[in-house]
Protein backbone atom coordinates (compact mmCIF):
# COMPACT_ATOMS: atom_id res chain seq x y z
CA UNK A 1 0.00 0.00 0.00
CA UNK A 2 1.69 3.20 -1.23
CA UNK A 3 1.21 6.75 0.43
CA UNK A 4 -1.70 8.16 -2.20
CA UNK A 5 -3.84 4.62 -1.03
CA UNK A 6 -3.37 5.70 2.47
CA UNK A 7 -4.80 9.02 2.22
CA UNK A 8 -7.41 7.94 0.14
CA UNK A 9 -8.34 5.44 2.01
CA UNK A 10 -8.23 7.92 5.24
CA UNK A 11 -10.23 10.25 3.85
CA UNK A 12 -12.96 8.19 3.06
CA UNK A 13 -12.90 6.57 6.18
CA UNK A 14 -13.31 9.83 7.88
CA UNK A 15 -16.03 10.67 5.42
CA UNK A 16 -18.27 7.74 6.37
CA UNK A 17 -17.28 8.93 9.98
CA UNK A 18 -18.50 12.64 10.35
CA UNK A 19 -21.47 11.24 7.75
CA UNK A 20 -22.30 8.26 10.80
CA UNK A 21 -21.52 11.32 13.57
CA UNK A 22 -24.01 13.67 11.73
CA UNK A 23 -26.86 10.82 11.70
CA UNK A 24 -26.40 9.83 14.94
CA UNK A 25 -26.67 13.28 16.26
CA UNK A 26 -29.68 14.45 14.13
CA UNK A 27 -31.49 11.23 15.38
CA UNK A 28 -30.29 12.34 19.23
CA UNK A 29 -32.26 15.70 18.39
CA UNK A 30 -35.10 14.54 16.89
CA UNK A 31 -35.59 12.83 20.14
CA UNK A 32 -35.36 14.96 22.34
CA UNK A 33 -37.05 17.32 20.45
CA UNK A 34 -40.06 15.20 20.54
CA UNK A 35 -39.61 14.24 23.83
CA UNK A 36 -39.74 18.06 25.01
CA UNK A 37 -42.67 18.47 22.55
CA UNK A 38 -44.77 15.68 24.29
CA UNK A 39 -43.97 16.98 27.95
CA UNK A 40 -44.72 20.65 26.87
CA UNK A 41 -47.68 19.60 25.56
CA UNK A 42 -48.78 16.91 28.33
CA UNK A 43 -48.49 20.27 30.73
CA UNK A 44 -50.60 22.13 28.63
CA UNK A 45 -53.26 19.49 28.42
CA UNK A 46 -53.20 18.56 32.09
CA UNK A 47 -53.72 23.01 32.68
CA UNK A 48 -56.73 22.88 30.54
CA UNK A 49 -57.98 20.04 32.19
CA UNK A 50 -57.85 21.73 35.77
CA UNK A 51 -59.07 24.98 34.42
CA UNK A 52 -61.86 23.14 33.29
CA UNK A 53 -62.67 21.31 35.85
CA UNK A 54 -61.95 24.62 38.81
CA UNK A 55 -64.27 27.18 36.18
CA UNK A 56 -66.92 24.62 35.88
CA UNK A 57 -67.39 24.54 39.70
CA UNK A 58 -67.35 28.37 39.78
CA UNK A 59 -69.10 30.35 42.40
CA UNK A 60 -69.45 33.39 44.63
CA UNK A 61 -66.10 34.16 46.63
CA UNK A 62 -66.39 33.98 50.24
CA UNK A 63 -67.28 37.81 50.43
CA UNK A 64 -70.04 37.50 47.78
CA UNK A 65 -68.01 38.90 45.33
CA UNK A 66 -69.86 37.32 41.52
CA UNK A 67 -68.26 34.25 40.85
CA UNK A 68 -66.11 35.58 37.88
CA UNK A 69 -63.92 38.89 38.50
CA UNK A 70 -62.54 39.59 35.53
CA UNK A 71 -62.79 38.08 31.48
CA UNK A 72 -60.20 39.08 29.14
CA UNK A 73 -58.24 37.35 26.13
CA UNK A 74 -55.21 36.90 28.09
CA UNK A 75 -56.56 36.64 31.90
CA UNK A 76 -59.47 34.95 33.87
CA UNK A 77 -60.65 35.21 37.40
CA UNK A 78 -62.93 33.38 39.41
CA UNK A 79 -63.65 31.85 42.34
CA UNK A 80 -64.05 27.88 43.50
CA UNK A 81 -63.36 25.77 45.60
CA UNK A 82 -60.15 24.04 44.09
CA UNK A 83 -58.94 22.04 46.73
CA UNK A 84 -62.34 20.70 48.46
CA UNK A 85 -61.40 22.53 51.77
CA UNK A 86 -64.98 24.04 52.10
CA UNK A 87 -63.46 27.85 51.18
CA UNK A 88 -63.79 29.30 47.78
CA UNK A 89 -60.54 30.46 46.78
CA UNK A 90 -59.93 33.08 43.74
CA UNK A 91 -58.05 32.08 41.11
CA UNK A 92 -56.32 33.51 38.27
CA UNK A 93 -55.29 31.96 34.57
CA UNK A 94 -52.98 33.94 32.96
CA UNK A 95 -50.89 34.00 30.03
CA UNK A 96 -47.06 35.81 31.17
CA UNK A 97 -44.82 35.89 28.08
CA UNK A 98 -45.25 32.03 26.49
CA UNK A 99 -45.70 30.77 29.84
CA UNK A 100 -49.51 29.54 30.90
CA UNK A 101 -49.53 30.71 34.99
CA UNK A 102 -51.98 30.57 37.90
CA UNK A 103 -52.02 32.02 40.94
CA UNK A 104 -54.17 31.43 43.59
CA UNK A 105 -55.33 33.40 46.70
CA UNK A 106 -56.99 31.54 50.05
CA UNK A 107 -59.44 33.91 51.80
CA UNK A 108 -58.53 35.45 54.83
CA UNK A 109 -59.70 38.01 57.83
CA UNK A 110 -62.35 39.18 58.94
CA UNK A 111 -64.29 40.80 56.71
CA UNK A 112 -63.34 38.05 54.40
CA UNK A 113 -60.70 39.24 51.50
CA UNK A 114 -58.38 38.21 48.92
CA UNK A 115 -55.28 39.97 49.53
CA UNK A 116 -53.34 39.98 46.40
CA UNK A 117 -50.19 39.95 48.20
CA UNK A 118 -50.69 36.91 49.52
CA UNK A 119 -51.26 35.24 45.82
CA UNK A 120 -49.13 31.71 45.22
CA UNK A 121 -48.20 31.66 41.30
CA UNK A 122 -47.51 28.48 39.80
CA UNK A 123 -46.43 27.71 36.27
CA UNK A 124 -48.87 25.20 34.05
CA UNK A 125 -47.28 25.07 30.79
CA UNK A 126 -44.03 26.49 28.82
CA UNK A 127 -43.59 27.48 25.43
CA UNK A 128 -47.60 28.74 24.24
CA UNK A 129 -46.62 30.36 21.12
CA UNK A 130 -50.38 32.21 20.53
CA UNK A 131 -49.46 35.32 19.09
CA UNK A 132 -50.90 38.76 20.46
CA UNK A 133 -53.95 39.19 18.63
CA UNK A 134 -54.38 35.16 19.05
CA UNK A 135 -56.17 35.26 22.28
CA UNK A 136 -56.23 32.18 25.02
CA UNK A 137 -59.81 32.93 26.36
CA UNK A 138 -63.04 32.85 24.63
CA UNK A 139 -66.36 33.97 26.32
CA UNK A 140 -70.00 32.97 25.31
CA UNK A 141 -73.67 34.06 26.45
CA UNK A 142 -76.51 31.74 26.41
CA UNK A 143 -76.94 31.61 23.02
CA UNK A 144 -73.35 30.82 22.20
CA UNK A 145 -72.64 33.77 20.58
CA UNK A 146 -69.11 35.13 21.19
CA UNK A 147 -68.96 37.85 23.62
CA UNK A 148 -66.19 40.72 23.45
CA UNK A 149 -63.00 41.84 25.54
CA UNK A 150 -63.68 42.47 28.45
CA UNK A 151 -66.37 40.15 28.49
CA UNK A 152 -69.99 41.13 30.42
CA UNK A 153 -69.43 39.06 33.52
CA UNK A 154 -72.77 38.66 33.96
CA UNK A 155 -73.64 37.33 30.24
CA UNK A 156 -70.62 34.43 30.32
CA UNK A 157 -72.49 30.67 30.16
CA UNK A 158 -68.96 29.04 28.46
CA UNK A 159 -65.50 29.58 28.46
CA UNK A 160 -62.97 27.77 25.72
CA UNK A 161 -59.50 28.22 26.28
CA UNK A 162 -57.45 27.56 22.93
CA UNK A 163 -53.76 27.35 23.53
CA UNK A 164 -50.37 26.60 21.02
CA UNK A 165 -47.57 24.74 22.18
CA UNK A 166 -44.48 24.48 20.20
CA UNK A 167 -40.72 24.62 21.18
CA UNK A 168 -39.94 26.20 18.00
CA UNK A 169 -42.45 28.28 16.35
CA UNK A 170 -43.03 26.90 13.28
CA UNK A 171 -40.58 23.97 13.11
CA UNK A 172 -43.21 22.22 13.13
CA UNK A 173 -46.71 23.26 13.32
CA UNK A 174 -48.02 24.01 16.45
CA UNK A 175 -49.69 21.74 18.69
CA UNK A 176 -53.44 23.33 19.29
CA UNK A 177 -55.27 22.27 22.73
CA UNK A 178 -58.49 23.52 23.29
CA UNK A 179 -61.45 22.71 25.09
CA UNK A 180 -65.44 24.45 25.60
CA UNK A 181 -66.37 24.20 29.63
CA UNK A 182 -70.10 25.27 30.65
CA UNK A 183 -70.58 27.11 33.61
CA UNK A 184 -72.96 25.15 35.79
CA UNK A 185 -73.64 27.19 38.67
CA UNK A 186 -73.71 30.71 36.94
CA UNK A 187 -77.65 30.83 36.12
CA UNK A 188 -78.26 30.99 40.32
CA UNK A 189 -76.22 34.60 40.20
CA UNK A 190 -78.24 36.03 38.03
């Protein structure tokens, strides 16, 4: 084997090398690209299914106040009992950047009040890529006509969150998660 074999031979072995490095690492990234995907989205699904479930059980906070506070695109208060102690806590939904939060404030004193201070924030879901005009919250009246921003508290039968999740906007599309809750105990406010 002369010299010119030898290099030839070297260079296509280190061809087939970096070619066998490349794969291996573009297979390493799909997966955990998918694997971050699926937990991103897993969060966001397991959110929507507690928002659900705590608006759906809605009602009046512990000093009367009308069982939701405030309706927007981006934010939604109420109160309910979220924990099956007996008290009606408020609690917020909010989007903060791409991240879906919600904070939560127990009632306190005497009178009874929510002191904002005292609200405990907790992250549901990372990377919701809805853009700002793409709003989270969605507000109906009895009908099921869609009602605008800030929504008439008193008019709201069903809420539908829609949210986005993606790790990359646009590399691939979106995954959308959205669900339609009816308010059950909202007619008795009225």
């Amino acid at each position: 084997m002369n010299l010119v074999e030898a290099i030839i031979t070297t260079v296509i072995f280190c061809l087939i090398f970096l070619a066998l490095a490349q794969g291996i690492y573009w297979v390493y990234q799909s997966f955990y690209f998918s694997w971050y995907l699926e937990e991103a989205t897993k969060n966001a699904w397991e959110g929507v299914k507690n928002f659900s479930k705590e608006i759906r059980g809605a009602k009046a906070g512990e000093q009367g106040a009308y069982p939701i506070e405030k309706a927007d695109q981006f934010e939604i208060i109420f109160y309910s009992d979220i924990d099956g102690d007996g008290k009606t806590e408020r609690v917020r939904y909010f989007l903060d950047n791409s991240k879906l939060k919600k904070g939560i404030i127990q009632p306190q004193g005497w009178p009874i009040s929510y002191p904002e201070e005292t609200e405990k924030i907790t992250l549901i879901s990372d990377y919701i890529v809805n853009q700002q005009n793409e709003p989270i919250f969605f507000y109906f009246d009895k009908e099921g006509s869609t009602l605008p921003y800030p929504a008439p508290l008193s008019q709201i039968r069903s809420v539908k969150i829609f949210l986005k999740v993606d790790l990359k906007p646009k590399i691939p599309l979106p995954v959308e998660i959205e669900t339609l809750v009816k308010l059950r105990n909202i007619e008795i406010y009225q």
